[in-house]
N, C-alpha and C. Protein backbone atom coordinates (compact mmCIF):
# COMPACT_ATOMS: atom_id res chain seq x y z
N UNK A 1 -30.27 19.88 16.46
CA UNK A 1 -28.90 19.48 16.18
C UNK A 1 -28.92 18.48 15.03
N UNK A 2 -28.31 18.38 13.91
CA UNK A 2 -28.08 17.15 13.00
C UNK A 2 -26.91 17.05 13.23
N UNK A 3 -26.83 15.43 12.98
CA UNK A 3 -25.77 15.03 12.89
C UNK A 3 -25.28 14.85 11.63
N UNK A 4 -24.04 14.99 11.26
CA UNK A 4 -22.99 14.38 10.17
C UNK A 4 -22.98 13.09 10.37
N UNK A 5 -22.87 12.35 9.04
CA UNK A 5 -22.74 10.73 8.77
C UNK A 5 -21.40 11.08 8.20
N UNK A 6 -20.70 11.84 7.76
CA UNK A 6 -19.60 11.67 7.52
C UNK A 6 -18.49 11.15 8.09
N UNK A 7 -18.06 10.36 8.07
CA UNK A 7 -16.72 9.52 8.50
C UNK A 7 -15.32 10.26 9.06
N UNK A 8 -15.44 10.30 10.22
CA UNK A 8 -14.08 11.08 11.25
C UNK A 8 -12.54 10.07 10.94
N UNK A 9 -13.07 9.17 10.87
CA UNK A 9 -11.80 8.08 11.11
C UNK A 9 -11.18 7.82 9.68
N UNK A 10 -10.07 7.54 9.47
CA UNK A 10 -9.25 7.48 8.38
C UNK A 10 -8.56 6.41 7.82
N UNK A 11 -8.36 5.80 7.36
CA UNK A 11 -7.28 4.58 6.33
C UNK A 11 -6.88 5.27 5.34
N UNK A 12 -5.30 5.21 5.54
CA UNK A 12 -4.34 5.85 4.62
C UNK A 12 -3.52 4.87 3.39
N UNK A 13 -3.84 4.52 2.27
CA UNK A 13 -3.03 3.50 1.63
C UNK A 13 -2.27 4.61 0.62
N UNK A 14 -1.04 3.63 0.53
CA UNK A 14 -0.13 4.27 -0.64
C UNK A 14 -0.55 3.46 -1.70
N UNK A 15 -0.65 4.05 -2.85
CA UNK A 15 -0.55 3.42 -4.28
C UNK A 15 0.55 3.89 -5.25
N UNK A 16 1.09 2.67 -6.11
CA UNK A 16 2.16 3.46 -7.05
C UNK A 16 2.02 2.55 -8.34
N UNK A 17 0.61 2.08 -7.98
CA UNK A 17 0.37 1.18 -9.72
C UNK A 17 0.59 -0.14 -9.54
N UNK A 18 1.57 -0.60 -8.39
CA UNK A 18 2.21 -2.47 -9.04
C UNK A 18 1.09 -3.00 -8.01
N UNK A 19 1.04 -4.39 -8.71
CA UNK A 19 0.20 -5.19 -7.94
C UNK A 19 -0.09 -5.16 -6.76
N UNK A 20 1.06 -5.10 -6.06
CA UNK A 20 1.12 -5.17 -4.55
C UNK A 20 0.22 -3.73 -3.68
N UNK A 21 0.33 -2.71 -4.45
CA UNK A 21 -0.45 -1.52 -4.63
C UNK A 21 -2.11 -1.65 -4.56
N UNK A 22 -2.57 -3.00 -5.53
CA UNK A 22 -3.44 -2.52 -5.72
C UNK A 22 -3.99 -3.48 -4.64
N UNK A 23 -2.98 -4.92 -4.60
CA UNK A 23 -4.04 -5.35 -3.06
C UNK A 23 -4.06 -4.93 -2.03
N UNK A 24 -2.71 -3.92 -1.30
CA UNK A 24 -3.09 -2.99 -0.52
C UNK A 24 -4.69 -2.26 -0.23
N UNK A 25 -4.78 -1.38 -1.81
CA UNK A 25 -5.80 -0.47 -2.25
C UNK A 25 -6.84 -1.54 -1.92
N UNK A 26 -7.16 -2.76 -2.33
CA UNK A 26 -8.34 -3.90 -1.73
C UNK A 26 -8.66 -3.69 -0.64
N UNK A 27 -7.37 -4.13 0.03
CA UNK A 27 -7.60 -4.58 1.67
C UNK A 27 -7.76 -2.73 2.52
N UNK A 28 -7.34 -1.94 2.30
CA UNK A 28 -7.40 -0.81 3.02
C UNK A 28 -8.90 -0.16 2.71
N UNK A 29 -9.55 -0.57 1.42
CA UNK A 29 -10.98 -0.49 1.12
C UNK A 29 -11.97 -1.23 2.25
N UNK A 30 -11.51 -2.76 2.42
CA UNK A 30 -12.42 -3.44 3.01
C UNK A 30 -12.23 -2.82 4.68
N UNK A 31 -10.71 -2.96 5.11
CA UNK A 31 -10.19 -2.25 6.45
C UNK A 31 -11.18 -0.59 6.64
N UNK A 32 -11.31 0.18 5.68
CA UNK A 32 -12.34 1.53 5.84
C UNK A 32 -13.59 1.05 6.12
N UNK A 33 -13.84 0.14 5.43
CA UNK A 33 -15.73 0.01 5.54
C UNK A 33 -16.04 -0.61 6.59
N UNK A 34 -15.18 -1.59 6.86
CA UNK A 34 -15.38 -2.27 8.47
C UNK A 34 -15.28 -1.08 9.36
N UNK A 35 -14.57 0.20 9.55
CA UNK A 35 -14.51 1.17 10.85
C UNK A 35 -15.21 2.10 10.27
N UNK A 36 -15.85 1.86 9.01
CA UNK A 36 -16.73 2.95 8.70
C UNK A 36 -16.06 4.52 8.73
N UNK A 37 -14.55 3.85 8.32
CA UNK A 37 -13.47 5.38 8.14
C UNK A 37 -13.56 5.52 6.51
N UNK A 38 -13.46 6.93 6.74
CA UNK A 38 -13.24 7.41 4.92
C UNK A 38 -11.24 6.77 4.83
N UNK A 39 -11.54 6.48 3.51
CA UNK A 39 -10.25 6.10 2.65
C UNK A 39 -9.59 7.00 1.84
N UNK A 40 -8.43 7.73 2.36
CA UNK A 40 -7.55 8.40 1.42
C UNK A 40 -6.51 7.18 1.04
N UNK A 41 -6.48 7.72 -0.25
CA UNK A 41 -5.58 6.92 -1.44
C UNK A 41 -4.72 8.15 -2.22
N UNK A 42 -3.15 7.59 -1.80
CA UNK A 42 -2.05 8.71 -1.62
C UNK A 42 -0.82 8.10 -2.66
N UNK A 43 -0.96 8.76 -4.04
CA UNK A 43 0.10 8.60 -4.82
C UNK A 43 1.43 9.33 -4.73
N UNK A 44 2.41 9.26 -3.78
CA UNK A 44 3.96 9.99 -4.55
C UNK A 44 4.23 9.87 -5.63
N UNK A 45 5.00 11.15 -5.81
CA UNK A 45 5.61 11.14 -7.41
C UNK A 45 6.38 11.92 -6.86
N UNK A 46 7.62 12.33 -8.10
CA UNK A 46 8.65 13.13 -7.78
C UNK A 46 9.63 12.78 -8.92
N UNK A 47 10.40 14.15 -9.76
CA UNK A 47 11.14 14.15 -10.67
C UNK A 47 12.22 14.12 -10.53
N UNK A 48 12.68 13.09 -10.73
CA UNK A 48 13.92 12.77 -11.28
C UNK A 48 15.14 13.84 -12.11
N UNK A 49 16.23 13.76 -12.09
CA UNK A 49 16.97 15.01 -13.02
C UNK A 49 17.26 13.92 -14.04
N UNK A 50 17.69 12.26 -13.97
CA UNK A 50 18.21 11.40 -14.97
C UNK A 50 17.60 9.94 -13.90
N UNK A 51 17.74 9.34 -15.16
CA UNK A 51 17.58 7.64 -14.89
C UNK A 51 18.15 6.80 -16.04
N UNK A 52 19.30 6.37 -14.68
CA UNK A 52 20.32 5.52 -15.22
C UNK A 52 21.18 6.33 -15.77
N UNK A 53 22.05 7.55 -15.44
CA UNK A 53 22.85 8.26 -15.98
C UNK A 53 22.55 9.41 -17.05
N UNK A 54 20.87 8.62 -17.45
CA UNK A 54 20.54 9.38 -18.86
C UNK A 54 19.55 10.53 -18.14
N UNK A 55 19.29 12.24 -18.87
CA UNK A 55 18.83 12.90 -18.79
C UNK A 55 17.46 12.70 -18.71
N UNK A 56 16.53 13.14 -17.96
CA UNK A 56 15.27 13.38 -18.49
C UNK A 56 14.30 14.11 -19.10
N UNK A 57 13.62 13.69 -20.06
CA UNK A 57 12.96 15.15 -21.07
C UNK A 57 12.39 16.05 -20.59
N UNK A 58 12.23 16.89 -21.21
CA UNK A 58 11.38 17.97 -20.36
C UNK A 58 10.05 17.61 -20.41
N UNK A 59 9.60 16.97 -21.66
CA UNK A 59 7.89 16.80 -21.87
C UNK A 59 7.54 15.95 -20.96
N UNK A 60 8.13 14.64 -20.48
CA UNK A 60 7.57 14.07 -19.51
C UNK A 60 6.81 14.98 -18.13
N UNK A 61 5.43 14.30 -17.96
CA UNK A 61 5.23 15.47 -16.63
C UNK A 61 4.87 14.02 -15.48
N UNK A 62 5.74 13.71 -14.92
CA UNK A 62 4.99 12.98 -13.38
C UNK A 62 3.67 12.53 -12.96
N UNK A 63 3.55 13.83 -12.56
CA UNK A 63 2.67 14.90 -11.70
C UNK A 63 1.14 14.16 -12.60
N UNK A 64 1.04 13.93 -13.71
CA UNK A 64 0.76 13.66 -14.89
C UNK A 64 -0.05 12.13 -14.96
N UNK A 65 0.93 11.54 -14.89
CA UNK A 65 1.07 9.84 -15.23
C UNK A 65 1.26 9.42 -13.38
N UNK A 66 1.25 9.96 -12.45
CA UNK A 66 0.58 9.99 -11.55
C UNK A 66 -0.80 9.82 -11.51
N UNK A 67 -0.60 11.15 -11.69
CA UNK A 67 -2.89 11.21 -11.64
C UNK A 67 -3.48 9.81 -12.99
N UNK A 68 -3.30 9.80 -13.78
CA UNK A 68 -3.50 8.49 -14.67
C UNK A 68 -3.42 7.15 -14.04
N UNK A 69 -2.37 7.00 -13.27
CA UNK A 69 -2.24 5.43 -12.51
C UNK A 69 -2.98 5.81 -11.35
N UNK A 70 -3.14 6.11 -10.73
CA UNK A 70 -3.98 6.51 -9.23
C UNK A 70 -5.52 6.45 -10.01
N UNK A 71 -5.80 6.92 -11.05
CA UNK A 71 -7.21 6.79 -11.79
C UNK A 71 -7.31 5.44 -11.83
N UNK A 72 -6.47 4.43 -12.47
CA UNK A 72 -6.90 3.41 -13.15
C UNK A 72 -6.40 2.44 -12.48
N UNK A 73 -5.58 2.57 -10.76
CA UNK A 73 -6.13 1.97 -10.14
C UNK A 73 -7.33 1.99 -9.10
N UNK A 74 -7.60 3.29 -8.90
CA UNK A 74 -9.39 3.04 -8.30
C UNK A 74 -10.47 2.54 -9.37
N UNK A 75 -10.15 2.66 -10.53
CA UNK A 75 -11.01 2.16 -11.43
C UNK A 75 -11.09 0.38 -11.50
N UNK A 76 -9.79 0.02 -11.18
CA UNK A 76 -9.70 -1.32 -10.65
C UNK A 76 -10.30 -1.99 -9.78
N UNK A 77 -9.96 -1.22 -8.59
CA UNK A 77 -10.85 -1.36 -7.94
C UNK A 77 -12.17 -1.70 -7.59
N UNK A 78 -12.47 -0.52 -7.34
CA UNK A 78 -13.83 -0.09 -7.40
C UNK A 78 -14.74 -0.13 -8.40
N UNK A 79 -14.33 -0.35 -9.51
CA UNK A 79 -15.23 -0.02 -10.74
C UNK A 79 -15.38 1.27 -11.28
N UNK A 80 -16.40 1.55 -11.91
CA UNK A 80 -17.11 2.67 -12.90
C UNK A 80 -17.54 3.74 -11.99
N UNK A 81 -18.25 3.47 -9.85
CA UNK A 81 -18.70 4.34 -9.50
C UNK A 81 -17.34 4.63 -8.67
N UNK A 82 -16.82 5.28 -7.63
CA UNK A 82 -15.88 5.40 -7.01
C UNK A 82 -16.09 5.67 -5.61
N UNK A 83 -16.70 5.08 -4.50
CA UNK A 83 -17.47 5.40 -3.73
C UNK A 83 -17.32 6.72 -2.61
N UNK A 84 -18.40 7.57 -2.32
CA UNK A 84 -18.10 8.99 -1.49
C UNK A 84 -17.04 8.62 -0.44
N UNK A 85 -16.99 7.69 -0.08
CA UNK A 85 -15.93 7.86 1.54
C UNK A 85 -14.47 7.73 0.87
N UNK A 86 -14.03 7.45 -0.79
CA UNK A 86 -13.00 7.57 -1.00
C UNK A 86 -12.40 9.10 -1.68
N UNK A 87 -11.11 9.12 -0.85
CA UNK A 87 -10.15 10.13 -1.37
C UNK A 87 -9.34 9.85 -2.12
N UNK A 88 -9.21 10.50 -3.22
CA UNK A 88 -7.71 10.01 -3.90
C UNK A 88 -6.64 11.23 -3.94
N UNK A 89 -5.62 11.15 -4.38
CA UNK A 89 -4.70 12.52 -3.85
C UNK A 89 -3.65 12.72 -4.41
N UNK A 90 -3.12 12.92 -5.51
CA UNK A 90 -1.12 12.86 -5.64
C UNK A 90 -0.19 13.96 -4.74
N UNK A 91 0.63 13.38 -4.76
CA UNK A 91 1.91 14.28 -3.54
C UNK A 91 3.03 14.32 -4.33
N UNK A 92 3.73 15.73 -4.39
CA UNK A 92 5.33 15.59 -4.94
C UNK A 92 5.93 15.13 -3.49
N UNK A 93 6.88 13.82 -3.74
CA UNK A 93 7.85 13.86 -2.98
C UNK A 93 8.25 12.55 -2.58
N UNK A 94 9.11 12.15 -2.02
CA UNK A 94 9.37 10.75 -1.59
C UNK A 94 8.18 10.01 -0.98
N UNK A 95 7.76 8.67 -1.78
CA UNK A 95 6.78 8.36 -1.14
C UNK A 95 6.67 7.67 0.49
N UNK A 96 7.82 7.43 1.15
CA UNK A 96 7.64 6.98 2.62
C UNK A 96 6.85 8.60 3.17
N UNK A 97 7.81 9.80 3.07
CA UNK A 97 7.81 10.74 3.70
C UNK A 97 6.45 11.22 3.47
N UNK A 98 5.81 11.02 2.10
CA UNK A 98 4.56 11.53 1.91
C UNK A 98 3.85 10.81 2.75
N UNK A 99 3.32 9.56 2.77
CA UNK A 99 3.02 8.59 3.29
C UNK A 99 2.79 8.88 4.70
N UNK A 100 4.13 9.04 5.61
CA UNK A 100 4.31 9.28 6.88
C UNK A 100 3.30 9.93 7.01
N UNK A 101 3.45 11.49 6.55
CA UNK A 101 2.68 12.64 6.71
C UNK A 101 1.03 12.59 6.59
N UNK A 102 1.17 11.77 5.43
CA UNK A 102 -0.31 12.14 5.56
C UNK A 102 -1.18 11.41 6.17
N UNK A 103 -0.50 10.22 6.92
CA UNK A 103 -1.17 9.14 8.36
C UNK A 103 -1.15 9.56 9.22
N UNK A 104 -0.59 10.58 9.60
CA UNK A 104 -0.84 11.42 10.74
C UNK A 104 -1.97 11.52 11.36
N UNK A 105 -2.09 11.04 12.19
CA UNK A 105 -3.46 10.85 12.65
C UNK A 105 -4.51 9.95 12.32
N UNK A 106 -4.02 9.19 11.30
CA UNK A 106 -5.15 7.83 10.35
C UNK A 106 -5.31 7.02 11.66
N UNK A 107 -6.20 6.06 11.48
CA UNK A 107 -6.37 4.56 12.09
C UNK A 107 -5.32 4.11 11.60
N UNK A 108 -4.66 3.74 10.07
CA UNK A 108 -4.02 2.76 9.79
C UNK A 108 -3.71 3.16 8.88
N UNK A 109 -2.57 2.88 8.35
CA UNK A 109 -1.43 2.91 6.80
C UNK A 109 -1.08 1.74 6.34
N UNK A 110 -1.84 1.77 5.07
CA UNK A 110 -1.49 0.32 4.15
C UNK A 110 -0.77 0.74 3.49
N UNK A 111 0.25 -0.40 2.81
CA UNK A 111 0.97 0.02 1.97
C UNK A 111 1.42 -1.68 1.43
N UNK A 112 1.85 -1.60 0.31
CA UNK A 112 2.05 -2.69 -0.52
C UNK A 112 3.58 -3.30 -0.11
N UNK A 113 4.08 -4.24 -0.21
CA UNK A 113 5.14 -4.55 -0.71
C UNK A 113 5.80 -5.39 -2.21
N UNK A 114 6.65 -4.78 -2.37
CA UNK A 114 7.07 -5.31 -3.56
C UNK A 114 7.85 -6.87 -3.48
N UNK A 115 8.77 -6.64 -2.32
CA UNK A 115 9.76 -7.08 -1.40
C UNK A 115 10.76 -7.56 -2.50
N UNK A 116 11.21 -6.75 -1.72
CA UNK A 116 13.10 -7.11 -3.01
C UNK A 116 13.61 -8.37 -2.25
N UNK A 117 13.49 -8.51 -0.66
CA UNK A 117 13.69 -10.23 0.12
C UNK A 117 15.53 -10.42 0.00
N UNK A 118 15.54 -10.85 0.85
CA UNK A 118 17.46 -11.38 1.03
C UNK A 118 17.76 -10.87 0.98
N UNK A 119 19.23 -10.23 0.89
CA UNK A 119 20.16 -9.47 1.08
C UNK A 119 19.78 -8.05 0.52
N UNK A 120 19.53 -8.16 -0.77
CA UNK A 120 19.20 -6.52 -1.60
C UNK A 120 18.23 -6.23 -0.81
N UNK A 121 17.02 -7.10 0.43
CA UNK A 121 16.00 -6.02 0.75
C UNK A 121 16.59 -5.78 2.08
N UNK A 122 17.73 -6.00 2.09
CA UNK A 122 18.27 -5.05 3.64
C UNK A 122 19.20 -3.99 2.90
N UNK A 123 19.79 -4.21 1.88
CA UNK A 123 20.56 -3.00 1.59
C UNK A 123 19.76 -1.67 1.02
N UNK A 124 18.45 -2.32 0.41
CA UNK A 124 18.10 -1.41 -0.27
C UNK A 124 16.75 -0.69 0.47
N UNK A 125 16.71 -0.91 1.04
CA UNK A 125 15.22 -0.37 2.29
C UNK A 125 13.93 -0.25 1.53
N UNK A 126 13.01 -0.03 2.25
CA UNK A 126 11.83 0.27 0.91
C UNK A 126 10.66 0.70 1.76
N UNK A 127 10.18 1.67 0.73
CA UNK A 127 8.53 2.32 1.45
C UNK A 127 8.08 1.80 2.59
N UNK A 128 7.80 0.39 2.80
CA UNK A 128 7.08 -0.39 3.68
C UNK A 128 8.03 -0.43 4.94
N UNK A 129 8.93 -0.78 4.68
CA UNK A 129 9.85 -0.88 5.92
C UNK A 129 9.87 0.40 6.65
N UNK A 130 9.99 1.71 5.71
CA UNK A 130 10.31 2.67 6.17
C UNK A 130 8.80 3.42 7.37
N UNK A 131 8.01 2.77 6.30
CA UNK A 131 6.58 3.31 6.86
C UNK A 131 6.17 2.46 8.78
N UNK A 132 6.64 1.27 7.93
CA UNK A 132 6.31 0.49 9.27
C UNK A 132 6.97 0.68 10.72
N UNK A 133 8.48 1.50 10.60
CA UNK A 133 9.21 1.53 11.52
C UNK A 133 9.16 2.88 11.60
N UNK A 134 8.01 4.41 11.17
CA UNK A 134 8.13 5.41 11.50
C UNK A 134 6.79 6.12 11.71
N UNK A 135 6.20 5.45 11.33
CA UNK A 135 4.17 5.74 11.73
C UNK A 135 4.13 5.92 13.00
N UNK A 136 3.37 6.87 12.54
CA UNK A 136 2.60 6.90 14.03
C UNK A 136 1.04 6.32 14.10
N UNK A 137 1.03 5.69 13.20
CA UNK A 137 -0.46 4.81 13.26
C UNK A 137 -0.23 3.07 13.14
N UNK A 138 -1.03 2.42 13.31
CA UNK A 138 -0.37 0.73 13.14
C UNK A 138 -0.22 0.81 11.73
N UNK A 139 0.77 0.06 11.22
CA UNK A 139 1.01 -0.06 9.09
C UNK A 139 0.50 -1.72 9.26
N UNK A 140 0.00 -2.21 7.97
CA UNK A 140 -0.43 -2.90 7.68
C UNK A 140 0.39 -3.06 6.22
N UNK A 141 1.29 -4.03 6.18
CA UNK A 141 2.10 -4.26 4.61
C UNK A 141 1.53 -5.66 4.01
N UNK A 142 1.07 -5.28 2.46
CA UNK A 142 0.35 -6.46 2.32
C UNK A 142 1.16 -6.51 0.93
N UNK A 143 1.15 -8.17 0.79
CA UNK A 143 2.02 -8.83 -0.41
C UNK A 143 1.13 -8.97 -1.33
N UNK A 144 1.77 -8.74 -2.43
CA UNK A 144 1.19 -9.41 -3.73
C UNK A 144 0.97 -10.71 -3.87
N UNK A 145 -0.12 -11.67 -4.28
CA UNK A 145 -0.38 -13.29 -4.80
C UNK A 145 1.47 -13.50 -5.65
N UNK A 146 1.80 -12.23 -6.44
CA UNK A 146 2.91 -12.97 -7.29
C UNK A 146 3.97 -12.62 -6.45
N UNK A 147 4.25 -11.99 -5.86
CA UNK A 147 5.32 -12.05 -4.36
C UNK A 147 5.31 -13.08 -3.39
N UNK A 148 4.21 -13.64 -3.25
CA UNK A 148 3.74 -15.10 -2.29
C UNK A 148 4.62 -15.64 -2.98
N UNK A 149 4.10 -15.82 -4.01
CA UNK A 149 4.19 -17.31 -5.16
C UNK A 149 5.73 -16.96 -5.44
N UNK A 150 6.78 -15.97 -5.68
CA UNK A 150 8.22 -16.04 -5.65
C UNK A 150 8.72 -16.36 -4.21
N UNK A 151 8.08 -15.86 -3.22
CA UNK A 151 9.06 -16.29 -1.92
C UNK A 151 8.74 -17.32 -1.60
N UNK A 152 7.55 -18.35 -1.89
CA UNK A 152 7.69 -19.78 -1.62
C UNK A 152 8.74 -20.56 -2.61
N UNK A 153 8.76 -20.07 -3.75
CA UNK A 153 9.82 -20.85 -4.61
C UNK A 153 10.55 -20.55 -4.17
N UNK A 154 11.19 -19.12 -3.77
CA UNK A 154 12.49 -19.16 -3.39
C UNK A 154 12.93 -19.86 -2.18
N UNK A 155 11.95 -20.34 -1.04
CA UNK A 155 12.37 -20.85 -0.18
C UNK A 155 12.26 -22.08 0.59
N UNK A 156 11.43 -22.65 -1.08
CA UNK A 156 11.16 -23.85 -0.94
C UNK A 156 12.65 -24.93 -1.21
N UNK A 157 12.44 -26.11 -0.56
CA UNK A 157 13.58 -27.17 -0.10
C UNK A 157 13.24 -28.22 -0.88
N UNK A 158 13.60 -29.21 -1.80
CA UNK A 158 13.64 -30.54 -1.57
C UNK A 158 13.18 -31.11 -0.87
N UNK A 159 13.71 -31.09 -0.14
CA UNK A 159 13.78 -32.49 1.54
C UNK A 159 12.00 -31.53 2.08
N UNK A 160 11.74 -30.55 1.95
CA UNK A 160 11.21 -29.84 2.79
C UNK A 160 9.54 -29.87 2.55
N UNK A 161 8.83 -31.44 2.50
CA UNK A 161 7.37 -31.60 1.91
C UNK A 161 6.30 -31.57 3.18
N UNK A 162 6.48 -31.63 4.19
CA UNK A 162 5.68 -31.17 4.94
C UNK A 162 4.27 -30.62 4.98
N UNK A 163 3.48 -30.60 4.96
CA UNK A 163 1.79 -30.05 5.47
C UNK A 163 2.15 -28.93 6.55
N UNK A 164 1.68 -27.71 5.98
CA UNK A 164 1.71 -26.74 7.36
C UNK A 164 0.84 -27.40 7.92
N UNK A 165 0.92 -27.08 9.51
CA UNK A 165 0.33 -27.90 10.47
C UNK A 165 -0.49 -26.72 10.86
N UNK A 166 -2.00 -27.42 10.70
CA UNK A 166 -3.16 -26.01 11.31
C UNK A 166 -3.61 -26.23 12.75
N UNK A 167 -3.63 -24.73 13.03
CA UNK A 167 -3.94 -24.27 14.49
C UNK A 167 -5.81 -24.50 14.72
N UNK A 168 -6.21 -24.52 15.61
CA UNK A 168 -7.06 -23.96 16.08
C UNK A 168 -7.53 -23.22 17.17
N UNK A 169 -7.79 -22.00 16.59
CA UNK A 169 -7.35 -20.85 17.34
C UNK A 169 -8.44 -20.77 18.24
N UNK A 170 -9.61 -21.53 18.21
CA UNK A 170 -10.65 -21.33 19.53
C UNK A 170 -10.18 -22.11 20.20
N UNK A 171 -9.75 -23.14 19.95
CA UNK A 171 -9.08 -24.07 21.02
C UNK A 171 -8.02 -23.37 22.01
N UNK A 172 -7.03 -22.37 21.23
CA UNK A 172 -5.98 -22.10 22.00
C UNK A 172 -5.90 -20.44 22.29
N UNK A 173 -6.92 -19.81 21.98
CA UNK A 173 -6.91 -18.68 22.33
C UNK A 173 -8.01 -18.51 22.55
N UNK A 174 -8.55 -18.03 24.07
CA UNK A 174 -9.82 -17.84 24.48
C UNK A 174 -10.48 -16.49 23.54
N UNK A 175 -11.44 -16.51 23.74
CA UNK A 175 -12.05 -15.35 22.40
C UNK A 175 -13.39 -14.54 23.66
């Protein structure tokens, strides 16, 4: 009998190029190698008829400049080699729905946030939300350093100088 070393278990991240994308793409790298699951890396795309009222050309191809950003962010990544347990993949179609689908069955679905935050990010919904409240695997939504760094300004106070106050978690949670 031999056995396969190949990797049964799965981590599903979305990528779409922005920062928040690519620390997803980080953390869902390090999240694979710890369960020793192969990593699919899942670009949506999908054509547009106009943006912003205006037509779109025909020469533009997606499908295209897809596969280009999904390249050059595993190249970010990872570097020059791209390692065997990773998948990379483009999908026509809405990226929650792609997303959904192809976690089907994953350990886990990363996915970035951009976070639009306050009011526009309840009107306007977004990948992450959508993913997080329709998986059927646990989602894992991870922020960008420059998304940190806007929602503390934005919700930073005056009056409000305080020291977060640190836990210690062996103290208060038996392990």
């Amino acid at each position: 009998m031999t056995s396969d070393t190949s990797p049964t278990a799965r981590v599903v991240v979305g990528f779409d190029g922005s920062d928040a994308a690519l620390e997803a793409l980080g953390s869902a790298a390090r999240m694979a190698s710890l369960l020793k699951a192969k990593l699919e890396v899942v670009q949506a795309w999908h054509y547009p008829t106009s943006y912003g009222g205006f037509p779109i050309g025909a020469s533009w191809a997606p499908d295209e400049d897809a596969t280009l950003t999904l390249r050059a962010g595993l190249h970010r990544c990872f570097g020059r080699e791209i390692p065997s347990w990773v998948e990379a993949r483009i999908a026509e179609g809405q990226p929650a729905r792609v997303l959904l689908r192809a976690s089907r069955g994953a350990e886990m679905l990363v996915v970035g946030s951009r976070g639009h935050g306050g009011f526009a990010g309840l009107l306007l919904g977004s990948v992450s939300s959508a993913c997080a409240e329709h998986a059927t695997c646990p989602v894992l939504v991870v922020h960008s350093d420059a998304h940190d760094a806007e929602a503390r300004a934005a919700t930073a106070h005056d009056d409000d100088h305080a020291e977060p106050q640190r836990v210690d978690l062996e103290a208060t949670v038996p392990l």
